[in-house]
PDB file of N, CA and C in Angstrom:
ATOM      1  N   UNK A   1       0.844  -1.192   0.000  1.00  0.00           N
ATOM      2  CA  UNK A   1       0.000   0.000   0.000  1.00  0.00           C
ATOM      3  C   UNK A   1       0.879   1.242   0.000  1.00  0.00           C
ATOM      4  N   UNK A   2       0.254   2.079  -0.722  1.00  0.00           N
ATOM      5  CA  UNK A   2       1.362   3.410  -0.551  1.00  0.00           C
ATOM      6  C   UNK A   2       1.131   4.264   0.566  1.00  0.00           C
ATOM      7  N   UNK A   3       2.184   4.977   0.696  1.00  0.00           N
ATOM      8  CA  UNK A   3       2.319   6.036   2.167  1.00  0.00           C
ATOM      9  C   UNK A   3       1.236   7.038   2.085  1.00  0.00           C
ATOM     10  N   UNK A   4       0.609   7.720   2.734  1.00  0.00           N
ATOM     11  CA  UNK A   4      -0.295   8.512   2.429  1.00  0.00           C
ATOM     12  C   UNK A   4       0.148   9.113   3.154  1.00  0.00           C
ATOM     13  N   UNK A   5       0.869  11.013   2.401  1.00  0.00           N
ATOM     14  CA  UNK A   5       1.819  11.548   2.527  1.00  0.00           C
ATOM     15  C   UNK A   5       1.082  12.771   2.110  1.00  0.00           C
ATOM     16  N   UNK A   6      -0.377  12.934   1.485  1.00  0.00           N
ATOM     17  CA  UNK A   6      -1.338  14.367   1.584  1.00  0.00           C
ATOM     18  C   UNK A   6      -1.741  14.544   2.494  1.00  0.00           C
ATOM     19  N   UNK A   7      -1.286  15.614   3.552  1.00  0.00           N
ATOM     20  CA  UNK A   7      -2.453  16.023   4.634  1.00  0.00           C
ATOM     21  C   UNK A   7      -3.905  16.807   4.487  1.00  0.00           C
ATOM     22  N   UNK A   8      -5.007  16.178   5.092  1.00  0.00           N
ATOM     23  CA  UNK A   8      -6.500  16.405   5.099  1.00  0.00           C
ATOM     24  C   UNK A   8      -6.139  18.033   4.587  1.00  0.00           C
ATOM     25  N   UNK A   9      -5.766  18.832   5.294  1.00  0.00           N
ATOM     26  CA  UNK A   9      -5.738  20.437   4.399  1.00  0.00           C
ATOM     27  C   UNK A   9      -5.379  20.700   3.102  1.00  0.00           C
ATOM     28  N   UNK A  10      -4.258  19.825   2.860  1.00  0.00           N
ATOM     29  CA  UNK A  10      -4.423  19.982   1.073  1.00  0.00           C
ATOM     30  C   UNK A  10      -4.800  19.468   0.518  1.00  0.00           C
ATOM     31  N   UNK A  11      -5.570  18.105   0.942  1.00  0.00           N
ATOM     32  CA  UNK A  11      -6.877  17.902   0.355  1.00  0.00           C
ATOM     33  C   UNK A  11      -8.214  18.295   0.241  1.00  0.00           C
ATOM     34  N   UNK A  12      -8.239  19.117   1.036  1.00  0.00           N
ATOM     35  CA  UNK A  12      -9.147  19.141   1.857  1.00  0.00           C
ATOM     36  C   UNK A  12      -9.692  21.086   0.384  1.00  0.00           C
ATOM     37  N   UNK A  13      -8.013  21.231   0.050  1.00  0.00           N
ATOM     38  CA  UNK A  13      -7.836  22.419  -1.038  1.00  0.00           C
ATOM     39  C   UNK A  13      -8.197  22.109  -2.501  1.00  0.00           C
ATOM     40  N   UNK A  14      -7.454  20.902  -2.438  1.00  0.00           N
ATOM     41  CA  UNK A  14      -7.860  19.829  -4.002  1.00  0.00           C
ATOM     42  C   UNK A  14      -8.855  19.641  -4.246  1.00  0.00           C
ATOM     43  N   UNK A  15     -10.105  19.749  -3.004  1.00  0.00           N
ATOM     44  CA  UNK A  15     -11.075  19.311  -3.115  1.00  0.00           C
ATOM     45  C   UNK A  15     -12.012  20.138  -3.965  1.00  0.00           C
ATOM     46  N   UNK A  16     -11.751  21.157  -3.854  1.00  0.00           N
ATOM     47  CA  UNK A  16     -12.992  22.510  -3.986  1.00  0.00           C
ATOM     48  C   UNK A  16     -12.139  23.108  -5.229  1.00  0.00           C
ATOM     49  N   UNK A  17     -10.687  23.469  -5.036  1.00  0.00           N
ATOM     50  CA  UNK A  17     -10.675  23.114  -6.295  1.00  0.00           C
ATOM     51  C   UNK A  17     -11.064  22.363  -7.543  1.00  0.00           C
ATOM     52  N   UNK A  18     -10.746  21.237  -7.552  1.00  0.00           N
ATOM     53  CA  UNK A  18     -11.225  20.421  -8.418  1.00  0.00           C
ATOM     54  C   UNK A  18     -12.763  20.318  -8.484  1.00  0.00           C
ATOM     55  N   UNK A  19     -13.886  20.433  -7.429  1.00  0.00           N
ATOM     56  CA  UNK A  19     -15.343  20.695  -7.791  1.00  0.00           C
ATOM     57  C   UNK A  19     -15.157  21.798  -8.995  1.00  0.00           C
ATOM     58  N   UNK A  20     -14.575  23.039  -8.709  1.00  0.00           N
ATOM     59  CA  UNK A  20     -14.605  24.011  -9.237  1.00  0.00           C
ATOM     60  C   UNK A  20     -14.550  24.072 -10.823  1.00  0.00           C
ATOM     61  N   UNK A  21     -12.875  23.809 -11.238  1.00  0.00           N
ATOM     62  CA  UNK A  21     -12.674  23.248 -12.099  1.00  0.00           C
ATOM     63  C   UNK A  21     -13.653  21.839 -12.819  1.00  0.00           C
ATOM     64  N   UNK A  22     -14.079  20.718 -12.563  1.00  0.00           N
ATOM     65  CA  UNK A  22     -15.152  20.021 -13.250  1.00  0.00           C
ATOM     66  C   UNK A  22     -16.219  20.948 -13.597  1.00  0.00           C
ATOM     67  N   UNK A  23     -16.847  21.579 -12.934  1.00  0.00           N
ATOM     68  CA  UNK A  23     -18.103  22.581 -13.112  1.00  0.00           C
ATOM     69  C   UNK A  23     -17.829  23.299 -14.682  1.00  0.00           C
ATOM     70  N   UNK A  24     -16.681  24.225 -14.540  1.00  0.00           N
ATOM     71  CA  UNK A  24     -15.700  25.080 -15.496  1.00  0.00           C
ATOM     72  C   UNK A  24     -15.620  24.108 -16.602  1.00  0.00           C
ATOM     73  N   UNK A  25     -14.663  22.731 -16.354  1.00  0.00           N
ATOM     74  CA  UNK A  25     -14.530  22.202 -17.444  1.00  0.00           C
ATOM     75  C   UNK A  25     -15.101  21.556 -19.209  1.00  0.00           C
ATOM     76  N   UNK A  26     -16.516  21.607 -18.724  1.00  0.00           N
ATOM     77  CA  UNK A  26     -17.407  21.485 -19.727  1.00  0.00           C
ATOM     78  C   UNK A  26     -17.408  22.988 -20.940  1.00  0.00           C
ATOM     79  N   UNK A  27     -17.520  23.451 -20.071  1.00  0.00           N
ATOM     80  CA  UNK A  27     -17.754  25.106 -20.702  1.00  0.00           C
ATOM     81  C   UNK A  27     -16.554  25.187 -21.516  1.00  0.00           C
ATOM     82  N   UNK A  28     -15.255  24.870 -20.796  1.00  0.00           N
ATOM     83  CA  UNK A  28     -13.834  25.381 -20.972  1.00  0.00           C
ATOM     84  C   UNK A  28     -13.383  24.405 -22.407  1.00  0.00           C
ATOM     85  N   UNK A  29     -14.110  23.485 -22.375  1.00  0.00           N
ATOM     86  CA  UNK A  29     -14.205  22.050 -23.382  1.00  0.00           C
ATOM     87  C   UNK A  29     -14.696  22.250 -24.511  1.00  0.00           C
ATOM     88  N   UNK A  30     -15.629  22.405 -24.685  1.00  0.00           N
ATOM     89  CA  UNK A  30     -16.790  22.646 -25.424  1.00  0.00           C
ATOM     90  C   UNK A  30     -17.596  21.373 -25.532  1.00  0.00           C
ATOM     91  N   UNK A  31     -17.908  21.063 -24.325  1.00  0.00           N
ATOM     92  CA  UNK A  31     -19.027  19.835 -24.160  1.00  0.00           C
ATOM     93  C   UNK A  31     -19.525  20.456 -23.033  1.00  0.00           C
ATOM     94  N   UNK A  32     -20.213  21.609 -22.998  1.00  0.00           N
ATOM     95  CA  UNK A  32     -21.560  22.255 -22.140  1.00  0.00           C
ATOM     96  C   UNK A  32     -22.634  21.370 -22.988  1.00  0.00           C
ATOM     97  N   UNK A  33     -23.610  20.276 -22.482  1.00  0.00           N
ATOM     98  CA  UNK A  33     -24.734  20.300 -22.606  1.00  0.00           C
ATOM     99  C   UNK A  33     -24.751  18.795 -23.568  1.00  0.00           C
ATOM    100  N   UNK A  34     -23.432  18.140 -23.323  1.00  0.00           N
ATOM    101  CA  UNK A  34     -23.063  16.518 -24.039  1.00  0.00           C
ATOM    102  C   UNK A  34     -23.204  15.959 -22.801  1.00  0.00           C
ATOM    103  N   UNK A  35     -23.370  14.827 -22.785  1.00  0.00           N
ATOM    104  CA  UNK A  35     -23.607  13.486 -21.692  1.00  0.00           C
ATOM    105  C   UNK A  35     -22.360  14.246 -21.061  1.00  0.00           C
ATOM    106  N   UNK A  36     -20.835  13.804 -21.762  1.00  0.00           N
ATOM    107  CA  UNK A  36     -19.338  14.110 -21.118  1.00  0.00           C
ATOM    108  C   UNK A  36     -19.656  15.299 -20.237  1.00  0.00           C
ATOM    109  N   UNK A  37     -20.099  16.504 -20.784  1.00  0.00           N
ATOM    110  CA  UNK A  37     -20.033  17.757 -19.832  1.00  0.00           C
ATOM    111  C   UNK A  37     -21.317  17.331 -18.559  1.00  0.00           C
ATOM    112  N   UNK A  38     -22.366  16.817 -18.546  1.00  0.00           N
ATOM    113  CA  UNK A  38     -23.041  16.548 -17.804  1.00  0.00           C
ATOM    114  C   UNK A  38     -22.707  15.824 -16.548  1.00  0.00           C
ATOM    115  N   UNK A  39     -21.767  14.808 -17.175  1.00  0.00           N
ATOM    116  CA  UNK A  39     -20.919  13.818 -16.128  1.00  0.00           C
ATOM    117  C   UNK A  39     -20.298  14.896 -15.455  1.00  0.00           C
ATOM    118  N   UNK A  40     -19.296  15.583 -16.208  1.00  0.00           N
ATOM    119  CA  UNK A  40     -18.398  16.493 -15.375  1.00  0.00           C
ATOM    120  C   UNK A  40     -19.089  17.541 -14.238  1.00  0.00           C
ATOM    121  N   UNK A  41     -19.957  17.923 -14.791  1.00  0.00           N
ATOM    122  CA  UNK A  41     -20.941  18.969 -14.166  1.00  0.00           C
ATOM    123  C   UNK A  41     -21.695  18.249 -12.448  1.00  0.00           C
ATOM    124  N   UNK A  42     -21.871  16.900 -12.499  1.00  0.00           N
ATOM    125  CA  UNK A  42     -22.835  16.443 -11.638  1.00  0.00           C
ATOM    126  C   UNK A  42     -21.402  16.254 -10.618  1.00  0.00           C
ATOM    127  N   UNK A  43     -20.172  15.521 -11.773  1.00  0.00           N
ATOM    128  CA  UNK A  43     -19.030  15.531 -10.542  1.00  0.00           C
ATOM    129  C   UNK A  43     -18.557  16.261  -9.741  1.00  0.00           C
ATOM    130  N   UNK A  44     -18.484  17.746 -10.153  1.00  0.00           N
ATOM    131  CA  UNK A  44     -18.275  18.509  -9.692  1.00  0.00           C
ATOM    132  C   UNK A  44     -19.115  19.602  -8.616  1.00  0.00           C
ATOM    133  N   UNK A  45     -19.931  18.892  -8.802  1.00  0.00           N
ATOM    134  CA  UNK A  45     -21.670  19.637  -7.941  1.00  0.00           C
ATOM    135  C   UNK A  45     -21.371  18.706  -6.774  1.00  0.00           C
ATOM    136  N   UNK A  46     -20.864  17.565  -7.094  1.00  0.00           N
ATOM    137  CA  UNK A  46     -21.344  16.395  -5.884  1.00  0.00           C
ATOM    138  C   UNK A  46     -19.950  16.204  -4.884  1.00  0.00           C
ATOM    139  N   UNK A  47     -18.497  16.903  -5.822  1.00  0.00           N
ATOM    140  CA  UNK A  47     -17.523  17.090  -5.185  1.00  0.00           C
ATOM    141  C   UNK A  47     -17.225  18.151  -3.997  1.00  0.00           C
ATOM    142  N   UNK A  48     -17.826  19.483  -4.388  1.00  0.00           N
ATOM    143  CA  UNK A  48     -18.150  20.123  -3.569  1.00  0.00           C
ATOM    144  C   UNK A  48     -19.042  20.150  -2.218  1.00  0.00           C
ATOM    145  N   UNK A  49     -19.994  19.347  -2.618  1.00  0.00           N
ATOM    146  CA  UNK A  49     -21.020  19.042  -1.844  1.00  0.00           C
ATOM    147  C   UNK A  49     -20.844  18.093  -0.753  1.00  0.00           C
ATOM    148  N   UNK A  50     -19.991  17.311  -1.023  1.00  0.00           N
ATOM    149  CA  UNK A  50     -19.310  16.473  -0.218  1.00  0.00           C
ATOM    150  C   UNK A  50     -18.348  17.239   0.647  1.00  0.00           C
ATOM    151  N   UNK A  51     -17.778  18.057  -0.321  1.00  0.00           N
ATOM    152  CA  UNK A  51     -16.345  18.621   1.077  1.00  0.00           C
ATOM    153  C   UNK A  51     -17.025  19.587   1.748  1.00  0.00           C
ATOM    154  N   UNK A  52     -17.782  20.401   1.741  1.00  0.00           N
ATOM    155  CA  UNK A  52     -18.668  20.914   2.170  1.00  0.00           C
ATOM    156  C   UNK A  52     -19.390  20.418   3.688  1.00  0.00           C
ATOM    157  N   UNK A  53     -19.691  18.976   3.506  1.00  0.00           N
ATOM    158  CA  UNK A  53     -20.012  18.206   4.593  1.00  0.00           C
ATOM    159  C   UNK A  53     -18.885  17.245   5.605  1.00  0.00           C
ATOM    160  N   UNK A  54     -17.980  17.680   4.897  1.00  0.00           N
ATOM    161  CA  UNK A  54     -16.419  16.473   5.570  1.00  0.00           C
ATOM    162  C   UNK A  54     -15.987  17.421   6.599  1.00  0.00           C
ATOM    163  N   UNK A  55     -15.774  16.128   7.588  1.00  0.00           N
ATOM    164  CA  UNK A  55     -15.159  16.937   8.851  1.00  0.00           C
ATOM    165  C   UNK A  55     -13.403  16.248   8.655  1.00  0.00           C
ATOM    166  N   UNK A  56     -13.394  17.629   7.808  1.00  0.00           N
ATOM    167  CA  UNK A  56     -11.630  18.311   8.077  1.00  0.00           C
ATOM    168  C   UNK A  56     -11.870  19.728   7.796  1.00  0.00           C
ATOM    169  N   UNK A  57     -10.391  20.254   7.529  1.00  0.00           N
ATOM    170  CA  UNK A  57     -10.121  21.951   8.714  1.00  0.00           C
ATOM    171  C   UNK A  57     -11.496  22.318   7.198  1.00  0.00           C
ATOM    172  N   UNK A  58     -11.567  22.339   6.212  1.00  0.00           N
ATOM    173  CA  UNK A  58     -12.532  23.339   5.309  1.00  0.00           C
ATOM    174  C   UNK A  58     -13.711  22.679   4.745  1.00  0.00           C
ATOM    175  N   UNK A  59     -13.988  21.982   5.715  1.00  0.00           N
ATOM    176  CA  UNK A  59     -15.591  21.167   5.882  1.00  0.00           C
ATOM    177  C   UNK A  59     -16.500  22.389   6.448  1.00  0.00           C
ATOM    178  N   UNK A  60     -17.702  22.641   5.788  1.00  0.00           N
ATOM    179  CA  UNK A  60     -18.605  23.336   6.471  1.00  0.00           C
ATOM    180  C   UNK A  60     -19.107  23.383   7.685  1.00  0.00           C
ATOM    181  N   UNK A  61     -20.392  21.704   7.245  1.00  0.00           N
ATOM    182  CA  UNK A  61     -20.995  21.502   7.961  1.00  0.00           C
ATOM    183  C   UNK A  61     -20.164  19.885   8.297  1.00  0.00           C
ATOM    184  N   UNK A  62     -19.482  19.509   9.285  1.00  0.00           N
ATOM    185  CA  UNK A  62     -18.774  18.341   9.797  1.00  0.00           C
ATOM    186  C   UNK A  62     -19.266  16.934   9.721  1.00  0.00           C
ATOM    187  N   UNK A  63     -20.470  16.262   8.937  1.00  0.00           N
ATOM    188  CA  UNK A  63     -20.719  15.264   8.810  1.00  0.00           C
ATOM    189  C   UNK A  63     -20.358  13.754   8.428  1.00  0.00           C
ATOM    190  N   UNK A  64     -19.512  13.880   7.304  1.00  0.00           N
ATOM    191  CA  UNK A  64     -18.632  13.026   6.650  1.00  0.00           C
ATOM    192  C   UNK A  64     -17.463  13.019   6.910  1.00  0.00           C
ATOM    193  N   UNK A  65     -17.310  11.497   7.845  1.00  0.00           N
ATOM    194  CA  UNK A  65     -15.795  11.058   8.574  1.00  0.00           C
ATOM    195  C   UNK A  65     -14.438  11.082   7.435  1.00  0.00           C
ATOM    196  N   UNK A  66     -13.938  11.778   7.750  1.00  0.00           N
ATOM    197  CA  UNK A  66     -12.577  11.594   6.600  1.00  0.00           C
ATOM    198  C   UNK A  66     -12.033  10.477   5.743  1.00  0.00           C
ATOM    199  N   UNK A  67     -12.399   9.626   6.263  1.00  0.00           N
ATOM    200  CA  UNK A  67     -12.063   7.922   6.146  1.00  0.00           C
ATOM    201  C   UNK A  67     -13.354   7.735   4.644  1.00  0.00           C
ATOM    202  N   UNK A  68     -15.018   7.904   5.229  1.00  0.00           N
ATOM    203  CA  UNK A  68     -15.258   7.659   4.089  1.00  0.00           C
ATOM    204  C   UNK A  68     -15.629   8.695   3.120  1.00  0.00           C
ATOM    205  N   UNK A  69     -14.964  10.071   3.451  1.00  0.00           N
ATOM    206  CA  UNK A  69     -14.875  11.280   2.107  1.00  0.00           C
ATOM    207  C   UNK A  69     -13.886  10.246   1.285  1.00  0.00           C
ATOM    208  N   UNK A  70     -12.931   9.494   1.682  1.00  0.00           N
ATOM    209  CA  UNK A  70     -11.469   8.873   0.776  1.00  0.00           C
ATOM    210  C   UNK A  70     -12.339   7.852  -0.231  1.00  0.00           C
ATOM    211  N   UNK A  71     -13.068   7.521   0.391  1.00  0.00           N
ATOM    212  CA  UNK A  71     -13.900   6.256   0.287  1.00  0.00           C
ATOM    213  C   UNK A  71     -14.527   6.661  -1.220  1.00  0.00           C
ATOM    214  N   UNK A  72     -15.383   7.731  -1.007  1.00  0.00           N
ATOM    215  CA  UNK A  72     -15.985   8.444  -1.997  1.00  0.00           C
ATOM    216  C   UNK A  72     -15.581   8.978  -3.135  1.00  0.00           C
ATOM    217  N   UNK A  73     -14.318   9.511  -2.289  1.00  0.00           N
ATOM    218  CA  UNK A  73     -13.374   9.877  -3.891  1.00  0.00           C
ATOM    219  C   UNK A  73     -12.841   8.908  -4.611  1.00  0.00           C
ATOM    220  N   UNK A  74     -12.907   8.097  -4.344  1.00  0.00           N
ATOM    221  CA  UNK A  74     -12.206   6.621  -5.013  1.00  0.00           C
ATOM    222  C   UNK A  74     -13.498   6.882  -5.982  1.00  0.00           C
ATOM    223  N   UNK A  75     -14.567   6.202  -5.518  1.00  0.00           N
ATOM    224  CA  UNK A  75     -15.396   5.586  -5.969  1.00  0.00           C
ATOM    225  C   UNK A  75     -15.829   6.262  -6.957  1.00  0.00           C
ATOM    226  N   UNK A  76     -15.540   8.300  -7.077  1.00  0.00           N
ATOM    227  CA  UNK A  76     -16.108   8.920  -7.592  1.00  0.00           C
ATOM    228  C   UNK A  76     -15.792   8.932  -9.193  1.00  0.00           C
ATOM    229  N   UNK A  77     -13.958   8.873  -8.314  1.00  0.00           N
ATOM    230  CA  UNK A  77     -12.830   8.660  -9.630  1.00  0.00           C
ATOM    231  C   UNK A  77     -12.812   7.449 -10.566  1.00  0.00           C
ATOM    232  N   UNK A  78     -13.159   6.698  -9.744  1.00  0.00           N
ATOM    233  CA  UNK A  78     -13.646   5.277 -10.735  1.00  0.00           C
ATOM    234  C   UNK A  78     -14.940   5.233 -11.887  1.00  0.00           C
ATOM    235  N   UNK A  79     -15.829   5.654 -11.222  1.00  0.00           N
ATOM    236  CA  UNK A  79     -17.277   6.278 -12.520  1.00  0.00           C
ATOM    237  C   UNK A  79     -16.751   7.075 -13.069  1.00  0.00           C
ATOM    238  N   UNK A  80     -16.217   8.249 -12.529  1.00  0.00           N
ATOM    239  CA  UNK A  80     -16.190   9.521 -13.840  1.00  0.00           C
ATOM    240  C   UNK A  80     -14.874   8.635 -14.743  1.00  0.00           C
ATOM    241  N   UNK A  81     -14.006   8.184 -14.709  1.00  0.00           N
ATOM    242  CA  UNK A  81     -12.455   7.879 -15.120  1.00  0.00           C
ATOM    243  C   UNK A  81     -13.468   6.638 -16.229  1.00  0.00           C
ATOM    244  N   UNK A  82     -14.812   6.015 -15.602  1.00  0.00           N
ATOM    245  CA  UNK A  82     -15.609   4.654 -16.491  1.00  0.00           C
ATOM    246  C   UNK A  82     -16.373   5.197 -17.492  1.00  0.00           C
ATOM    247  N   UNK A  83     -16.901   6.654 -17.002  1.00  0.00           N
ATOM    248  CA  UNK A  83     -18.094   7.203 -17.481  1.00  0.00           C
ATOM    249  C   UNK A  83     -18.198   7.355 -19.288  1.00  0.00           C
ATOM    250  N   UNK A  84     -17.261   7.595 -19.810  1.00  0.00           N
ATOM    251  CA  UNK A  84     -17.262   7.391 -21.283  1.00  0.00           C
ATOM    252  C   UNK A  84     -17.725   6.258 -21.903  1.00  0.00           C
ATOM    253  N   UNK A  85     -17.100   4.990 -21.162  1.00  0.00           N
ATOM    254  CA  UNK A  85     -17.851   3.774 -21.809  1.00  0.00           C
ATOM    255  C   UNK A  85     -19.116   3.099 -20.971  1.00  0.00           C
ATOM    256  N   UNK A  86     -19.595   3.936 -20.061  1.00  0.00           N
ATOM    257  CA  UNK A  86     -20.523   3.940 -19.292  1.00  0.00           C
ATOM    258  C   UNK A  86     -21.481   4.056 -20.125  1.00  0.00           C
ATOM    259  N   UNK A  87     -21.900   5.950 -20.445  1.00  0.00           N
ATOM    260  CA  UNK A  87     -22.455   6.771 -20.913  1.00  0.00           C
ATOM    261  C   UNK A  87     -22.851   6.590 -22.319  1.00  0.00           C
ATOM    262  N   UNK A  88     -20.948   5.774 -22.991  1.00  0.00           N
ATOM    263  CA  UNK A  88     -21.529   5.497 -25.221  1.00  0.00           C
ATOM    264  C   UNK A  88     -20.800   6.973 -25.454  1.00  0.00           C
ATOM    265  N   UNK A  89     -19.561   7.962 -24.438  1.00  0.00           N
ATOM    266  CA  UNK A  89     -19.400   8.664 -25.356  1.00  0.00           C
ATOM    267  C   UNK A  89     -17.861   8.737 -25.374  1.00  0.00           C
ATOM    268  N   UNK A  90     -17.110   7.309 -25.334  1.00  0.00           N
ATOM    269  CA  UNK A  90     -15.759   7.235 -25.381  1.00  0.00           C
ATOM    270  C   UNK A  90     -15.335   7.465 -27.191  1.00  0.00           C
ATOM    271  N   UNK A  91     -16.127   6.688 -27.739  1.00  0.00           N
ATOM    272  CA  UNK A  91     -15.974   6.692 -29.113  1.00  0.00           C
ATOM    273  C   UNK A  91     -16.466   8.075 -30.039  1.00  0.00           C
ATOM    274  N   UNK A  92     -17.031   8.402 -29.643  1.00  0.00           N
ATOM    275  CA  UNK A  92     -17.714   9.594 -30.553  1.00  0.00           C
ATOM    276  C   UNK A  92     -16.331  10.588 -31.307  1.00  0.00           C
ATOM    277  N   UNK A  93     -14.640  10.572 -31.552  1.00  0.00           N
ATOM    278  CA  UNK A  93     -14.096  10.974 -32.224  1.00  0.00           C
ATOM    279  C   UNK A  93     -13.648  12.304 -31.743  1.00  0.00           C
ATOM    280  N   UNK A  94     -14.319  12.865 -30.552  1.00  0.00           N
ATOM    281  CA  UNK A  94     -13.647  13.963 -30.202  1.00  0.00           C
ATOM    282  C   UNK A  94     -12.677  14.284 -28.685  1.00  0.00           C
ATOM    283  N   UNK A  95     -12.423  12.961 -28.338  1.00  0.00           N
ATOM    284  CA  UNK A  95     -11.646  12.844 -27.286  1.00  0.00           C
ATOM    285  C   UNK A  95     -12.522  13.061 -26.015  1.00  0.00           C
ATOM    286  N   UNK A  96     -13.784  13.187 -25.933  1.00  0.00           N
ATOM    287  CA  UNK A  96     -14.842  13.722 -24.988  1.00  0.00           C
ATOM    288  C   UNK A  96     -13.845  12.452 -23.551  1.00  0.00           C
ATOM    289  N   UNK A  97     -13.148  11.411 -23.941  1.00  0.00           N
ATOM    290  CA  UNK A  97     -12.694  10.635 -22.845  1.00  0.00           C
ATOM    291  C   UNK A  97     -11.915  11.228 -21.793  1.00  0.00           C
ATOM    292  N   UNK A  98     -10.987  11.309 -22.563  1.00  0.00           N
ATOM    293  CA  UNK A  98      -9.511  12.290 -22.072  1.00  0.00           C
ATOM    294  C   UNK A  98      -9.447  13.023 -20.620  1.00  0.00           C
ATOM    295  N   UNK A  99     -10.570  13.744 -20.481  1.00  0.00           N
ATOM    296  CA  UNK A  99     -10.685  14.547 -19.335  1.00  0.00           C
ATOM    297  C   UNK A  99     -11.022  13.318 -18.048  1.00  0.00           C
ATOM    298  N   UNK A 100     -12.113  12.644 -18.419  1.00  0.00           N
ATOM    299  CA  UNK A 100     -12.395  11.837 -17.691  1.00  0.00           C
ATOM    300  C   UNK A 100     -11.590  10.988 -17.163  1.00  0.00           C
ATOM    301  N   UNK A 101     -10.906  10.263 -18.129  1.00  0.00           N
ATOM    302  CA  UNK A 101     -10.005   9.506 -17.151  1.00  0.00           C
ATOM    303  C   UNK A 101      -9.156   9.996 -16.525  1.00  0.00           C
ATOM    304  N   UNK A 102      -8.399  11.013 -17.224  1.00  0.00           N
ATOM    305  CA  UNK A 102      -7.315  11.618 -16.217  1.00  0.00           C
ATOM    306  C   UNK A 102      -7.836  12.793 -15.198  1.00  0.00           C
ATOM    307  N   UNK A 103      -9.156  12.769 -14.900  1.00  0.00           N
ATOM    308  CA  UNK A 103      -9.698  13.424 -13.406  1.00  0.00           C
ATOM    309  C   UNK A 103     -10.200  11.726 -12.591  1.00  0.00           C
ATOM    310  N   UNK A 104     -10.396  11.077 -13.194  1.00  0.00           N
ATOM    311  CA  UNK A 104     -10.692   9.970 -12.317  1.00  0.00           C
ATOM    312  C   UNK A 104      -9.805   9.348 -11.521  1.00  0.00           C
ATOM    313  N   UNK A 105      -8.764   9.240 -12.806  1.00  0.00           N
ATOM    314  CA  UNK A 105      -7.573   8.741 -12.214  1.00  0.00           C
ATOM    315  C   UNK A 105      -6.740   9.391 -11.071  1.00  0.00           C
ATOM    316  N   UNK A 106      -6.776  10.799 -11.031  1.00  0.00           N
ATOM    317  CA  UNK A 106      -6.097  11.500 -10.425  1.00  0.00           C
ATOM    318  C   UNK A 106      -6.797  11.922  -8.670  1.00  0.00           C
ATOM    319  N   UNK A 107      -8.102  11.516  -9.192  1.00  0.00           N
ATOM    320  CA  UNK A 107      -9.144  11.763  -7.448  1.00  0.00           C
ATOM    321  C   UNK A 107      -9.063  10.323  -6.823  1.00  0.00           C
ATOM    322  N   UNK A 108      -8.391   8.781  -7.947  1.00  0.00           N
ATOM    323  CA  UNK A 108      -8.182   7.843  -7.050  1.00  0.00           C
ATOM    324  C   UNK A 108      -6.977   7.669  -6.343  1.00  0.00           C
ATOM    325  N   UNK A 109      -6.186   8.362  -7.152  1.00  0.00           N
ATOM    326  CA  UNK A 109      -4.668   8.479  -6.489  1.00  0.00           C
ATOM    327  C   UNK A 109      -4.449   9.367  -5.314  1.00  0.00           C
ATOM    328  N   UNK A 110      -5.306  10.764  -5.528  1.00  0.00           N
ATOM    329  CA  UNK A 110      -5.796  11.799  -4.083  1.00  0.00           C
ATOM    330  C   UNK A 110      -5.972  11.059  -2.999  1.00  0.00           C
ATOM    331  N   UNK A 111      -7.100   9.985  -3.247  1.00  0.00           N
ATOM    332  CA  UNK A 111      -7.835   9.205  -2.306  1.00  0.00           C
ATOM    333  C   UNK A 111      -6.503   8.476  -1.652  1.00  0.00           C
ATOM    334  N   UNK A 112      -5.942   7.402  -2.230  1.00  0.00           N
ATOM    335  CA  UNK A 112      -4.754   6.991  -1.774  1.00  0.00           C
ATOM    336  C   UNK A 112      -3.851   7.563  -1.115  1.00  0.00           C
ATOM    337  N   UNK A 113      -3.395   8.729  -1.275  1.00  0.00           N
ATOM    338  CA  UNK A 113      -2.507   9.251  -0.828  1.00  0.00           C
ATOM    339  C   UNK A 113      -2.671   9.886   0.361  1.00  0.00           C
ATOM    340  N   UNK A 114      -3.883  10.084   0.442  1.00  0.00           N
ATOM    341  CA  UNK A 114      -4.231  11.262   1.661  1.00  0.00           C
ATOM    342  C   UNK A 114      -4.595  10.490   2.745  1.00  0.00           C
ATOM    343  N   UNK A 115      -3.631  11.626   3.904  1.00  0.00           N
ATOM    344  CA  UNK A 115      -4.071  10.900   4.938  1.00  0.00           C
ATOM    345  C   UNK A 115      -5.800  11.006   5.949  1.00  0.00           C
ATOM    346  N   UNK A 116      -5.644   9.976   6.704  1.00  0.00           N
ATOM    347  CA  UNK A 116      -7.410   9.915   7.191  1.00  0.00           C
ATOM    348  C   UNK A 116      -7.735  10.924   8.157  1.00  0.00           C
ATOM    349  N   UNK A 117      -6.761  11.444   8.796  1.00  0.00           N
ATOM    350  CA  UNK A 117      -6.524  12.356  10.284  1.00  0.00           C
ATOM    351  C   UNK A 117      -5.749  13.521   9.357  1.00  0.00           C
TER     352      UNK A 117
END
């Protein structure tokens, strides 16, 4: 298993960032209003929404134990990183994938790395 060597605060930064950015990214893409931007859009609504409720230092409201916010981001990074051949829009010729996997991939590796405390 690897060291988990992110502390909850800069994840805790990655987090809302990256809601932020998914939200942005459709627009920034030009897949506002394609399945792909929709995926991105709900990820990013639901990323926020989550850290929002996680109890670490830039959690709002303190509900969600740190342990399974990690939990979540895995899981999140795994659908959005699937969601192209989920959805039917890996193939469509305009790379609509690309983003996806490498934000999926990168919120399962977050997840890994970061520590629970």
């Amino acid at each position: 298993m690897a060291t988990r060597v992110i502390p909850t605060q800069v994840h805790a930064v990655l987090d809302y960032v990256t809601g932020g950015a998914l939200v942005a990214a459709p627009r920034l893409l030009g897949m506002h209003g394609t399945t792909a931007g929709k995926v991105l859009d709900l990820a990013g609504g639901i990323a926020t929404a989550q850290s929002l409720l996680t109890d670490y230092e830039l959690g709002l409201v303190k509900v969600i134990p740190m342990r399974t916010h990690l939990t979540l981001d895995a899981a999140s990074g795994a659908l959005v990183a699937a969601s192209p051949w989920l959805f039917g829009f890996a193939g469509n010729g305009r790379r609509y994938w690309l983003p996806h996997v490498l934000v999926g991939t990168t919120e399962i590796l977050a997840a890994a790395l970061t520590k629970s405390r």
